[in-house]
Protein backbone atom coordinates (compact mmCIF):
# COMPACT_ATOMS: atom_id res chain seq x y z
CA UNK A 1 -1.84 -7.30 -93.15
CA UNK A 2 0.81 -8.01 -90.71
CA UNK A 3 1.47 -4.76 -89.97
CA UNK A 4 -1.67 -3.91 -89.00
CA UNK A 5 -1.88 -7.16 -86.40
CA UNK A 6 1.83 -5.59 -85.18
CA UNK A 7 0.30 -1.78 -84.97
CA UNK A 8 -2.66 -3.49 -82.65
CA UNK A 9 -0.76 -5.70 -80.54
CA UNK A 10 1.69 -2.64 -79.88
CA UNK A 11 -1.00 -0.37 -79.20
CA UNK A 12 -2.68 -2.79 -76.65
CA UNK A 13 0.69 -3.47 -75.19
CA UNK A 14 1.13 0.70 -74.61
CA UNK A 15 -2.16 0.71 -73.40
CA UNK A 16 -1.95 -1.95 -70.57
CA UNK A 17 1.60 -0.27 -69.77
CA UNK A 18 0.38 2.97 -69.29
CA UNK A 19 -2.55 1.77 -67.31
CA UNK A 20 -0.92 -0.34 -64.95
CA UNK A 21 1.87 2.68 -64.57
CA UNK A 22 -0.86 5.12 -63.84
CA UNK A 23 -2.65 2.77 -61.17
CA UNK A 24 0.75 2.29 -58.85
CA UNK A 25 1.02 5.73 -59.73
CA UNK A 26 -2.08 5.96 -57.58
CA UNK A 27 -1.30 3.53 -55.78
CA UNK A 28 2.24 5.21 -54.36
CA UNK A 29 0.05 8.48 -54.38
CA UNK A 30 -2.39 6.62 -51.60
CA UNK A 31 0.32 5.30 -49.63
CA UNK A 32 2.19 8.85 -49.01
CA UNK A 33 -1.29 10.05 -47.66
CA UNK A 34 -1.79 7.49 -45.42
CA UNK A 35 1.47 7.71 -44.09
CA UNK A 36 0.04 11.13 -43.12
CA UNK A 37 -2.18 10.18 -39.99
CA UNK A 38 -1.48 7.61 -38.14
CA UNK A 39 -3.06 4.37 -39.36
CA UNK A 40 -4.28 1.39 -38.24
CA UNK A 41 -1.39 -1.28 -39.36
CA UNK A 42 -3.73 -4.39 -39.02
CA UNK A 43 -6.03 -2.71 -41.81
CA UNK A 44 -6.57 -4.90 -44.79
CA UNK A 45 -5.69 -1.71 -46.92
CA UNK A 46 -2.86 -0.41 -45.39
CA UNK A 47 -1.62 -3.45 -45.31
CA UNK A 48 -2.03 -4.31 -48.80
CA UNK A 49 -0.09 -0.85 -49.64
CA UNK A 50 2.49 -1.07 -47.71
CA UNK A 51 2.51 -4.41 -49.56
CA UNK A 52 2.94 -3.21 -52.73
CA UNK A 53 4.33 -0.45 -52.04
CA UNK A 54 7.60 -0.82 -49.60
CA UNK A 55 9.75 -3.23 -51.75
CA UNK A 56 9.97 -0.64 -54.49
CA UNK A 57 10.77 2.27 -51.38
CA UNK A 58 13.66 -0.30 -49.92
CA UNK A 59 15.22 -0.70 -53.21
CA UNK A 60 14.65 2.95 -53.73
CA UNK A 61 16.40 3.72 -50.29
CA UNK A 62 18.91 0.70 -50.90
CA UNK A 63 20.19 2.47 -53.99
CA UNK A 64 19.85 6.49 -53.35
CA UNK A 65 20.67 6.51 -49.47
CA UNK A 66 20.29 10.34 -49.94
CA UNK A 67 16.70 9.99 -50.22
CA UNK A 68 15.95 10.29 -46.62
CA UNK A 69 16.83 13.25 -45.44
CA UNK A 70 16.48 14.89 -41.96
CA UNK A 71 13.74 11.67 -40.66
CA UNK A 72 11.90 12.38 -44.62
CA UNK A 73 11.68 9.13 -46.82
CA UNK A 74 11.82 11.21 -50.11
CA UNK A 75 11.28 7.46 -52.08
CA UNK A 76 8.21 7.85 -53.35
CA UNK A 77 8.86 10.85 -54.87
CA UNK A 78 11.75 9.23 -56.76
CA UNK A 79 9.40 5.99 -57.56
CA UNK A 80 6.43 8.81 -58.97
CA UNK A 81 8.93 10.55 -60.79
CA UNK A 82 10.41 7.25 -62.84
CA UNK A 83 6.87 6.20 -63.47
CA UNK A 84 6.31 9.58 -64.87
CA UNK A 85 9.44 9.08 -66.99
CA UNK A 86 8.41 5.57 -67.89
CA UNK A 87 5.30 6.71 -69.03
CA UNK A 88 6.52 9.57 -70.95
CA UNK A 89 9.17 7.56 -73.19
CA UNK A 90 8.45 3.82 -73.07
CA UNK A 91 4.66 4.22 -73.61
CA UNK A 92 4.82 7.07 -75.70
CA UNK A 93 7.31 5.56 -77.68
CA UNK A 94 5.51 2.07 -78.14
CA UNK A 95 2.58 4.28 -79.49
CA UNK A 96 4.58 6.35 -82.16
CA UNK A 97 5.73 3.15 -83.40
CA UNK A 98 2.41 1.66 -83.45
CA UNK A 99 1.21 4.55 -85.74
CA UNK A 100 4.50 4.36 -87.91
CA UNK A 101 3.63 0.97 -88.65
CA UNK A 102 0.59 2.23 -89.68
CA UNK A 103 1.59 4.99 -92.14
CA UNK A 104 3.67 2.24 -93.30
CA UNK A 105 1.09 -0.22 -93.88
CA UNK A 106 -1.12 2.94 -95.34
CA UNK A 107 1.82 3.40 -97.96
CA UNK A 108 2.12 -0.11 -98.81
CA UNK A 109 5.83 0.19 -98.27
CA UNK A 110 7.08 -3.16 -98.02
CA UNK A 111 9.71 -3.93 -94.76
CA UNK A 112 11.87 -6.74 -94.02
């Protein structure tokens, strides 16, 4: 009975990971459009993604300088990429063990 508690908390856990991953995902994805035109700095929106946004790019910058190349802030690419990565093996990997737990609570294998 435990197990299957563990197996749901994990799987909720993965769950909210991955969807909070994908929406700064979008979020980052938004951002490098915007930066596109030219827009309005006082706007609530832009505002609130640069927001959420530039910290992660600074620390980015901070600790690849060789992002920016020629005048091109290559960050976000970086901060997609290790959210892709993220997703890929922490999520992925929290949801394999969430199933293992139960085939093991399906076998009545005993752990501990």
């Amino acid at each position: 009975m435990g197990n299957v508690f563990l197996r749901q908390i994990t799987l909720a856990l993965a769950m909210v990971l991955g969807s909070l991953l994908n929406l700064y995902w979008w979020v980052v994805f938004v951002a490098v459009l915007i930066t596109w035109v030219n827009p309005d700095p006082y706007n609530p929106v832009v505002r609130f993604l640069r927001g959420v946004t530039e910290p992660v790019f600074y620390q980015v910058r901070r600790w690849l300088p060789f992002v920016v190349i020629g005048g091109f802030d290559l960050s976000p690419i970086v901060v997609m990429a290790v959210i892709f990565v993220l997703q890929k093996v922490v999520v992925e990997s929290l949801e394999l063990f969430a199933y293992r737990l139960d085939v093991t609570a399906m076998l009545g294998v005993v752990t501990g």
